[in-house]
PDB file of N, CA and C in Angstrom:
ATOM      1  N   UNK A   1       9.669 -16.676  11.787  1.00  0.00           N
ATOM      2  CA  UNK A   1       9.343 -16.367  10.414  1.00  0.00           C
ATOM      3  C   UNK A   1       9.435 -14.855  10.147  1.00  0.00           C
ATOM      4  N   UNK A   2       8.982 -14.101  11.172  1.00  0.00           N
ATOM      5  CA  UNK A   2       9.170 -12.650  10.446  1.00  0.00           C
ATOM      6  C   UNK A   2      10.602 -12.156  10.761  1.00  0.00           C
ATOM      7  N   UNK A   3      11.297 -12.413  11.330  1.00  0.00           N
ATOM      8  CA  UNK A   3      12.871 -11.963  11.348  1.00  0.00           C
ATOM      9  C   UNK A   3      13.045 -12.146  10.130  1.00  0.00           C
ATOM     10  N   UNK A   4      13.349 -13.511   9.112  1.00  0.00           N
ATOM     11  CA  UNK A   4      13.414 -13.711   8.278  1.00  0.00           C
ATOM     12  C   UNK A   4      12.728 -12.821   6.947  1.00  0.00           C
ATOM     13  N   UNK A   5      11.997 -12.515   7.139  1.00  0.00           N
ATOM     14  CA  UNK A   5      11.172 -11.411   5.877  1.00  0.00           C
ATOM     15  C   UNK A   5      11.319  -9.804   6.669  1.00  0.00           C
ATOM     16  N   UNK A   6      12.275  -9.490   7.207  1.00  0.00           N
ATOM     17  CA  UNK A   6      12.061  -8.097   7.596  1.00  0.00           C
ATOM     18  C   UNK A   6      12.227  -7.511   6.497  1.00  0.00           C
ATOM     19  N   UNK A   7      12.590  -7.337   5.383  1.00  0.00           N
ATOM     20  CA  UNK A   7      11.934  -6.882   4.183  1.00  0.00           C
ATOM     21  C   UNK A   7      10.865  -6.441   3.724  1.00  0.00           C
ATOM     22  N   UNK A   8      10.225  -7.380   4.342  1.00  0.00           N
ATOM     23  CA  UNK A   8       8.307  -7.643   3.800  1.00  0.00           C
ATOM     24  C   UNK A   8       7.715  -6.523   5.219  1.00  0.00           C
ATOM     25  N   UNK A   9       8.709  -6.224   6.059  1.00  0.00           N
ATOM     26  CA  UNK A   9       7.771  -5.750   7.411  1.00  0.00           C
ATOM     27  C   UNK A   9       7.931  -4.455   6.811  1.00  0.00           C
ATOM     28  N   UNK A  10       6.107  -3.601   7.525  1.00  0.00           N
ATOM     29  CA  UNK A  10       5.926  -2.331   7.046  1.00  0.00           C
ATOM     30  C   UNK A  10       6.095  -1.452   8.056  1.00  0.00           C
ATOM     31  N   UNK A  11       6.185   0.053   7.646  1.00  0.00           N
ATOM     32  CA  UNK A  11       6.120   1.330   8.748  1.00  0.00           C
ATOM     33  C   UNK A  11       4.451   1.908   8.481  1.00  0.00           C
ATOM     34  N   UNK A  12       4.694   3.108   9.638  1.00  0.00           N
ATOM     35  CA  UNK A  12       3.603   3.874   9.586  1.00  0.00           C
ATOM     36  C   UNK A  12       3.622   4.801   8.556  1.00  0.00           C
ATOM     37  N   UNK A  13       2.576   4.772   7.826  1.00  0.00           N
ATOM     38  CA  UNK A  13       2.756   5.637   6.603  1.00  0.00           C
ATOM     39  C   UNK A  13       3.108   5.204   5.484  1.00  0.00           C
ATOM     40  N   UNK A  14       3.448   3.846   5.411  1.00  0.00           N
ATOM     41  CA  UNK A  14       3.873   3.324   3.730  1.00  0.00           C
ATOM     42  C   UNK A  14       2.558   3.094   3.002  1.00  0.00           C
ATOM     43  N   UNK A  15       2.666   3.061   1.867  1.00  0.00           N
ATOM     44  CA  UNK A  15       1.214   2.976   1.062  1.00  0.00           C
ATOM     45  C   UNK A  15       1.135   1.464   0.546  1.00  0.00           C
ATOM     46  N   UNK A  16       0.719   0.742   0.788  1.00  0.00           N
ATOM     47  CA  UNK A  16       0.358  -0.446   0.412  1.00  0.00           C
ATOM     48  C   UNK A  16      -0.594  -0.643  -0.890  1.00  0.00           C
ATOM     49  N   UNK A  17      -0.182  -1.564  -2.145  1.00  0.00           N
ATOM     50  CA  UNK A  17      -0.953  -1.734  -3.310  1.00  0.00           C
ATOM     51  C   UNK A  17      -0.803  -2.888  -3.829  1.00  0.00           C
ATOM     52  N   UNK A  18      -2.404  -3.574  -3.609  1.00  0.00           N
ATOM     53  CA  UNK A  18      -2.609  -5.205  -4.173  1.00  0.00           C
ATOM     54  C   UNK A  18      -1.813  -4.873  -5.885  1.00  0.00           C
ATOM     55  N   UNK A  19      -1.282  -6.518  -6.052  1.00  0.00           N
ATOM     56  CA  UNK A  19      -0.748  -6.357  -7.070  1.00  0.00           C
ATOM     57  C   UNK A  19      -1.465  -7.810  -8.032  1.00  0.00           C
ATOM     58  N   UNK A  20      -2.031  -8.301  -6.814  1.00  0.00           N
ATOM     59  CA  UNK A  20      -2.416 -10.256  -7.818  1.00  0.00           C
ATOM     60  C   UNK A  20      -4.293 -10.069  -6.801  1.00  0.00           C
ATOM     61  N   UNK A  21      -5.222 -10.204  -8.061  1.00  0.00           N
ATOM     62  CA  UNK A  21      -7.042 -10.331  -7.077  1.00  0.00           C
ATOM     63  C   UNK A  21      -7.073  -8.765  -8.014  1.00  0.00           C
ATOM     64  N   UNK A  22      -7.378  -8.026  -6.499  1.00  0.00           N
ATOM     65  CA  UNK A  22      -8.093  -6.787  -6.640  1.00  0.00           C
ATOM     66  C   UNK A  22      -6.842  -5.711  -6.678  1.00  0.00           C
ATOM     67  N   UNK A  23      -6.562  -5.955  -7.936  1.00  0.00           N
ATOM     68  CA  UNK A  23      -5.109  -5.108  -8.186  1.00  0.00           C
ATOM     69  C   UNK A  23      -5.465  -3.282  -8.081  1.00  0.00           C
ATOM     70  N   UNK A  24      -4.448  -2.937  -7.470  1.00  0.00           N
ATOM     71  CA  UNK A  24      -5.155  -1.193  -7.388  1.00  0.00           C
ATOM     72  C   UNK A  24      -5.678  -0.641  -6.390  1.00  0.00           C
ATOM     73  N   UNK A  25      -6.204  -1.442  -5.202  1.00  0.00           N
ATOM     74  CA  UNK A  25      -7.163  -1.152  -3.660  1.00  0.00           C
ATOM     75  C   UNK A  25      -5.470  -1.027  -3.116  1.00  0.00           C
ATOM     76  N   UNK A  26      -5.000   0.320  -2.486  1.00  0.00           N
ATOM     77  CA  UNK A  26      -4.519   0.337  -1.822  1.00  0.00           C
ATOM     78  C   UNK A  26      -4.767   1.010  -0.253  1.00  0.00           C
ATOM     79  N   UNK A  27      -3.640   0.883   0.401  1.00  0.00           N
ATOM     80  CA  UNK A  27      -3.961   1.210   1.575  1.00  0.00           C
ATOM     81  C   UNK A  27      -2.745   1.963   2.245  1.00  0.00           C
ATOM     82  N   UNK A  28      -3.161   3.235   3.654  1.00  0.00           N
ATOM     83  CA  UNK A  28      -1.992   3.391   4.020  1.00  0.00           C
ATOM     84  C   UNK A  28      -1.930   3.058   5.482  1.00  0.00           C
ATOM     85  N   UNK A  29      -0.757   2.373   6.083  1.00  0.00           N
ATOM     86  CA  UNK A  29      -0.403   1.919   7.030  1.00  0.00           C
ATOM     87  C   UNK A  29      -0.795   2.453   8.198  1.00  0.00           C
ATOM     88  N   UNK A  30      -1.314   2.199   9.383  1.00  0.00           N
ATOM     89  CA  UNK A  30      -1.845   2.959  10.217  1.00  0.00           C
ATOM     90  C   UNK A  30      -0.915   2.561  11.190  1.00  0.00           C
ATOM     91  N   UNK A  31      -0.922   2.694  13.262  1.00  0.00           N
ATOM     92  CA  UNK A  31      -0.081   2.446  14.094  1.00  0.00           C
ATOM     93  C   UNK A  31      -0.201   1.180  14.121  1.00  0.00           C
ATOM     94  N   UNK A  32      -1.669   0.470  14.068  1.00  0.00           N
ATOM     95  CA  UNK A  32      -2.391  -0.613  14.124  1.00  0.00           C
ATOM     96  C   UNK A  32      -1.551  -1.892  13.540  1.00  0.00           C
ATOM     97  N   UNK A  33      -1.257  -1.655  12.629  1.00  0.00           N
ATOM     98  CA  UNK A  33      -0.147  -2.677  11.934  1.00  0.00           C
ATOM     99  C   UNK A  33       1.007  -2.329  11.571  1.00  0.00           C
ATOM    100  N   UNK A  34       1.563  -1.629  12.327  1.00  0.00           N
ATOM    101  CA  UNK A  34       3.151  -1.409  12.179  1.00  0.00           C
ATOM    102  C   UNK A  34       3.836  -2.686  12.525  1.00  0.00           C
ATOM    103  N   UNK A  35       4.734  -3.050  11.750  1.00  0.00           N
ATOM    104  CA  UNK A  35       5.789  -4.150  11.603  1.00  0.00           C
ATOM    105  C   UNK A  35       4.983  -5.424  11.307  1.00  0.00           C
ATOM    106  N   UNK A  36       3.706  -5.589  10.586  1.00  0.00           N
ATOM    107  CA  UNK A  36       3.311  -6.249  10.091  1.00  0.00           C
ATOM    108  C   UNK A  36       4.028  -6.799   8.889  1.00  0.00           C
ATOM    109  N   UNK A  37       3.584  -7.865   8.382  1.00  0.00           N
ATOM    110  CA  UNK A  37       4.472  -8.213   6.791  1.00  0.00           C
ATOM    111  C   UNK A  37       3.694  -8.659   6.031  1.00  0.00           C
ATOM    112  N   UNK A  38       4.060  -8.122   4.782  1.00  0.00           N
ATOM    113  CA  UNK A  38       2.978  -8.336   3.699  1.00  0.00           C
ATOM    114  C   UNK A  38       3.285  -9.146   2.726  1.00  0.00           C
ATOM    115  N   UNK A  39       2.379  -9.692   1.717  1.00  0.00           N
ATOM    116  CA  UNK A  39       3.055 -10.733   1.251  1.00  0.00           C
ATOM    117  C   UNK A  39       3.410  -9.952   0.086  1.00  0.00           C
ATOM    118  N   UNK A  40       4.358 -11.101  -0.851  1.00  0.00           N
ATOM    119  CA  UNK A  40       4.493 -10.750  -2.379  1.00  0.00           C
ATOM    120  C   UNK A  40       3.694  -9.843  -3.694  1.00  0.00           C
ATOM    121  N   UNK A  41       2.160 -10.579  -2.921  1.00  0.00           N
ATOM    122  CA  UNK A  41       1.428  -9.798  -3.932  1.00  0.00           C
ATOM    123  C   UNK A  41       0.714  -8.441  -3.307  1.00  0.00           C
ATOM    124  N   UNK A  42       1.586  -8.003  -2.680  1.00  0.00           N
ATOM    125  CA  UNK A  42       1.074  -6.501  -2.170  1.00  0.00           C
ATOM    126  C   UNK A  42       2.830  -5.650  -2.354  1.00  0.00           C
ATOM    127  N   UNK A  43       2.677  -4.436  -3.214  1.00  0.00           N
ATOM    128  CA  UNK A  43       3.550  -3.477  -2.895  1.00  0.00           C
ATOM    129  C   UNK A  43       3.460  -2.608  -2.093  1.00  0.00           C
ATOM    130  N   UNK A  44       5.276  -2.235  -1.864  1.00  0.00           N
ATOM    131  CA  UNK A  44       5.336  -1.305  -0.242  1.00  0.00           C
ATOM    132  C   UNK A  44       5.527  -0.503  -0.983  1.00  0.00           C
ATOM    133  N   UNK A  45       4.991   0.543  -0.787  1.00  0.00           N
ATOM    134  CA  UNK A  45       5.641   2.431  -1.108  1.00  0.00           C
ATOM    135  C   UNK A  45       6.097   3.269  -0.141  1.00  0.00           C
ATOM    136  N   UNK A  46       7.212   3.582   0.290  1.00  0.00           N
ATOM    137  CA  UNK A  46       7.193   4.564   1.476  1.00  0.00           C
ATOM    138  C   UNK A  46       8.015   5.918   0.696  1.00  0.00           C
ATOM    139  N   UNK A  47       6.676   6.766   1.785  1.00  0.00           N
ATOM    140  CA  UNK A  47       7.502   8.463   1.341  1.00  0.00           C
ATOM    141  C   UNK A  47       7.920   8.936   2.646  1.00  0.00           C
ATOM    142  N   UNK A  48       8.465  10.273   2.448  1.00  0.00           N
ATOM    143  CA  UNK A  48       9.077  11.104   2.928  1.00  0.00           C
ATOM    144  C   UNK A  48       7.719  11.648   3.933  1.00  0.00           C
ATOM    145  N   UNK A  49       6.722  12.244   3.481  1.00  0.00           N
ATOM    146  CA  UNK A  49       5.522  13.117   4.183  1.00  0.00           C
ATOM    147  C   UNK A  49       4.516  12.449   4.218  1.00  0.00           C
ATOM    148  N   UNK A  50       3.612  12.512   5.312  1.00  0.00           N
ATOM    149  CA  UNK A  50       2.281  11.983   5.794  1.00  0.00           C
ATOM    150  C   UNK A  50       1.328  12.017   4.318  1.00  0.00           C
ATOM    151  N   UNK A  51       1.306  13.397   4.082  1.00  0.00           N
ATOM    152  CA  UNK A  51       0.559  14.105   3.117  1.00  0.00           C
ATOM    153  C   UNK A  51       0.453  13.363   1.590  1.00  0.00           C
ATOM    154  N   UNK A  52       1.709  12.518   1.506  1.00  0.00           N
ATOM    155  CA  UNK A  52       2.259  12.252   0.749  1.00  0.00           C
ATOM    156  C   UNK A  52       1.738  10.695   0.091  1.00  0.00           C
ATOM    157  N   UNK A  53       1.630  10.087   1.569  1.00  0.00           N
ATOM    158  CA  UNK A  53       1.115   8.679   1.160  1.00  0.00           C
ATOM    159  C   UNK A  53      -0.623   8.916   1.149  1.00  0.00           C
ATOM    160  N   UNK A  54      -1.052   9.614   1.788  1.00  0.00           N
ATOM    161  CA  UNK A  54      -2.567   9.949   1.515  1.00  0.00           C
ATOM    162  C   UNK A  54      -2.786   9.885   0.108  1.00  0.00           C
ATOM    163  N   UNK A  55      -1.995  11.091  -0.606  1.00  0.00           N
ATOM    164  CA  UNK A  55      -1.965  11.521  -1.465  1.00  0.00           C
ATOM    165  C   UNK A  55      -2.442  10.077  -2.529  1.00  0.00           C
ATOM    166  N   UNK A  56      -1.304   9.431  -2.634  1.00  0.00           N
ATOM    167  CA  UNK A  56      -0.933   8.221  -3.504  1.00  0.00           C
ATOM    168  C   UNK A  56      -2.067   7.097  -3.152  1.00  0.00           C
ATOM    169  N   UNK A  57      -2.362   7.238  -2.013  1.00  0.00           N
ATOM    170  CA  UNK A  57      -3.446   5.782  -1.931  1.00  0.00           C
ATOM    171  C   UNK A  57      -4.786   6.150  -2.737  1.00  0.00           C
ATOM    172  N   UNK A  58      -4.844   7.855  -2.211  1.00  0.00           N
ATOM    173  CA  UNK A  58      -6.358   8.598  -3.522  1.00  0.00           C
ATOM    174  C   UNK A  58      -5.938   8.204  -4.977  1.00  0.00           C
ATOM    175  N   UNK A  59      -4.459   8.364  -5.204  1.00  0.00           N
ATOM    176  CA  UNK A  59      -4.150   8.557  -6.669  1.00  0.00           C
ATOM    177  C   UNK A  59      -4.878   6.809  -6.873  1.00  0.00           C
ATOM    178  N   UNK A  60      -3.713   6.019  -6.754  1.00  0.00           N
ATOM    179  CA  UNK A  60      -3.723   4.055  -6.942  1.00  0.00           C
ATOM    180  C   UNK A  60      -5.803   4.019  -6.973  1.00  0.00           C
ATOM    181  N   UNK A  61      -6.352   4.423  -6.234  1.00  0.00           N
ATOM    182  CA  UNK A  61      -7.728   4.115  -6.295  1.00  0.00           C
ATOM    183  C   UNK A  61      -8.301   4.738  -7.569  1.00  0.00           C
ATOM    184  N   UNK A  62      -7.573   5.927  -8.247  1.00  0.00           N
ATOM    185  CA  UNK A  62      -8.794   6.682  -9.060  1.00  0.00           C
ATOM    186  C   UNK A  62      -8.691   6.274 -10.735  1.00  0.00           C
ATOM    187  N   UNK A  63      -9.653   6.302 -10.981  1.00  0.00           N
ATOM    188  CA  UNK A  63     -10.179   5.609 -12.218  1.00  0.00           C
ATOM    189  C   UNK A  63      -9.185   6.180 -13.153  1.00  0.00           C
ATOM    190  N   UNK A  64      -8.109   7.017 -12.742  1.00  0.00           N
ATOM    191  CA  UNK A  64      -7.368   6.987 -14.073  1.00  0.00           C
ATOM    192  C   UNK A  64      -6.191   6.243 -13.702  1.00  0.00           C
ATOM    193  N   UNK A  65      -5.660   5.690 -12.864  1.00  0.00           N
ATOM    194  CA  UNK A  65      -4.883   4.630 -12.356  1.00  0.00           C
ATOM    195  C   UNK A  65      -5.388   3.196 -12.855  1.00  0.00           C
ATOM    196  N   UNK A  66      -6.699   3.164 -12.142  1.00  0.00           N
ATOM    197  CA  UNK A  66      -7.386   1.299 -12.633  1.00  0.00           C
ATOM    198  C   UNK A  66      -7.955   1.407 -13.707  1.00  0.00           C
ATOM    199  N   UNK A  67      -8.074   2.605 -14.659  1.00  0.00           N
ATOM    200  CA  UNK A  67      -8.855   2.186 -15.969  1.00  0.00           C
ATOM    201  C   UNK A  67     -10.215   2.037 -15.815  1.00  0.00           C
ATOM    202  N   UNK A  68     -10.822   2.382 -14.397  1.00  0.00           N
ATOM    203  CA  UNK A  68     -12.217   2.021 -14.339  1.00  0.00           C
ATOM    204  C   UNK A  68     -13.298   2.813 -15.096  1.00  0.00           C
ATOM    205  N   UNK A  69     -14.389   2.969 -15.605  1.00  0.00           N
ATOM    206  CA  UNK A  69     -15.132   3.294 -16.004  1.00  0.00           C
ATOM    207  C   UNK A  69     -16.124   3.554 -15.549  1.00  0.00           C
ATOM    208  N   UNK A  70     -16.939   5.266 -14.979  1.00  0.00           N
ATOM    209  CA  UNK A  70     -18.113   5.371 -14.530  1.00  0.00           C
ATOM    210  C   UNK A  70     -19.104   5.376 -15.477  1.00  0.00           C
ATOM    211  N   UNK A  71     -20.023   4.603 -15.271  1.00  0.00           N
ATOM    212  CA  UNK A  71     -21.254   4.605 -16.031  1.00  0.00           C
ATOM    213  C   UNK A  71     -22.193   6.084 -15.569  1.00  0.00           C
TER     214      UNK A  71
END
C-alpha cells in the first residue's frame, strides 16, 4: 500500500495541515515519521529552510490564520 501513495509519503521538515475535523493544527515533520503517509485530509507543505517550516506551522496555528478569537 505505501509504494502505491508515495505521493502521500512525507520528509523531514514538511509542514503538515489538517484540512477536514480540526482544520488549522498543523505540524512539522520530525525524523520520527519520515516516509510516513498522510491521508487526504491533511496537507503537505515542503520548504526550502528548517527555519522556514517552523515558521509556517506558528503562522497555520495563529488566530489570524483560524479566525480564532481571544476572549
Amino acid at each position: 500500500m505505501h509504494e502505491a501513495n508515495a505521493r502521500s509519503e512525507v520528509r523531514v521538515g514538511d509542514v503538515l495541515v489538517v484540512l477536514v475535523g480540526r482544520v488549522g493544527e498543523a505540524a512539522v515533520v520530525t525524523d520520527e515519521y519520515r516516509g510516513w503517509n498522510v491521508a487526504r485530509t491533511v496537507a503537505v507543505g515542503r520548504t526550502t529552510e528548517p527555519d522556514e517550516a517552523a515558521w509556517l506551522r506558528l503562522w497555520f496555528g495563529s488566530t489570524y490564520v483560524t479566525g480564532a478569537r481571544v476572549a
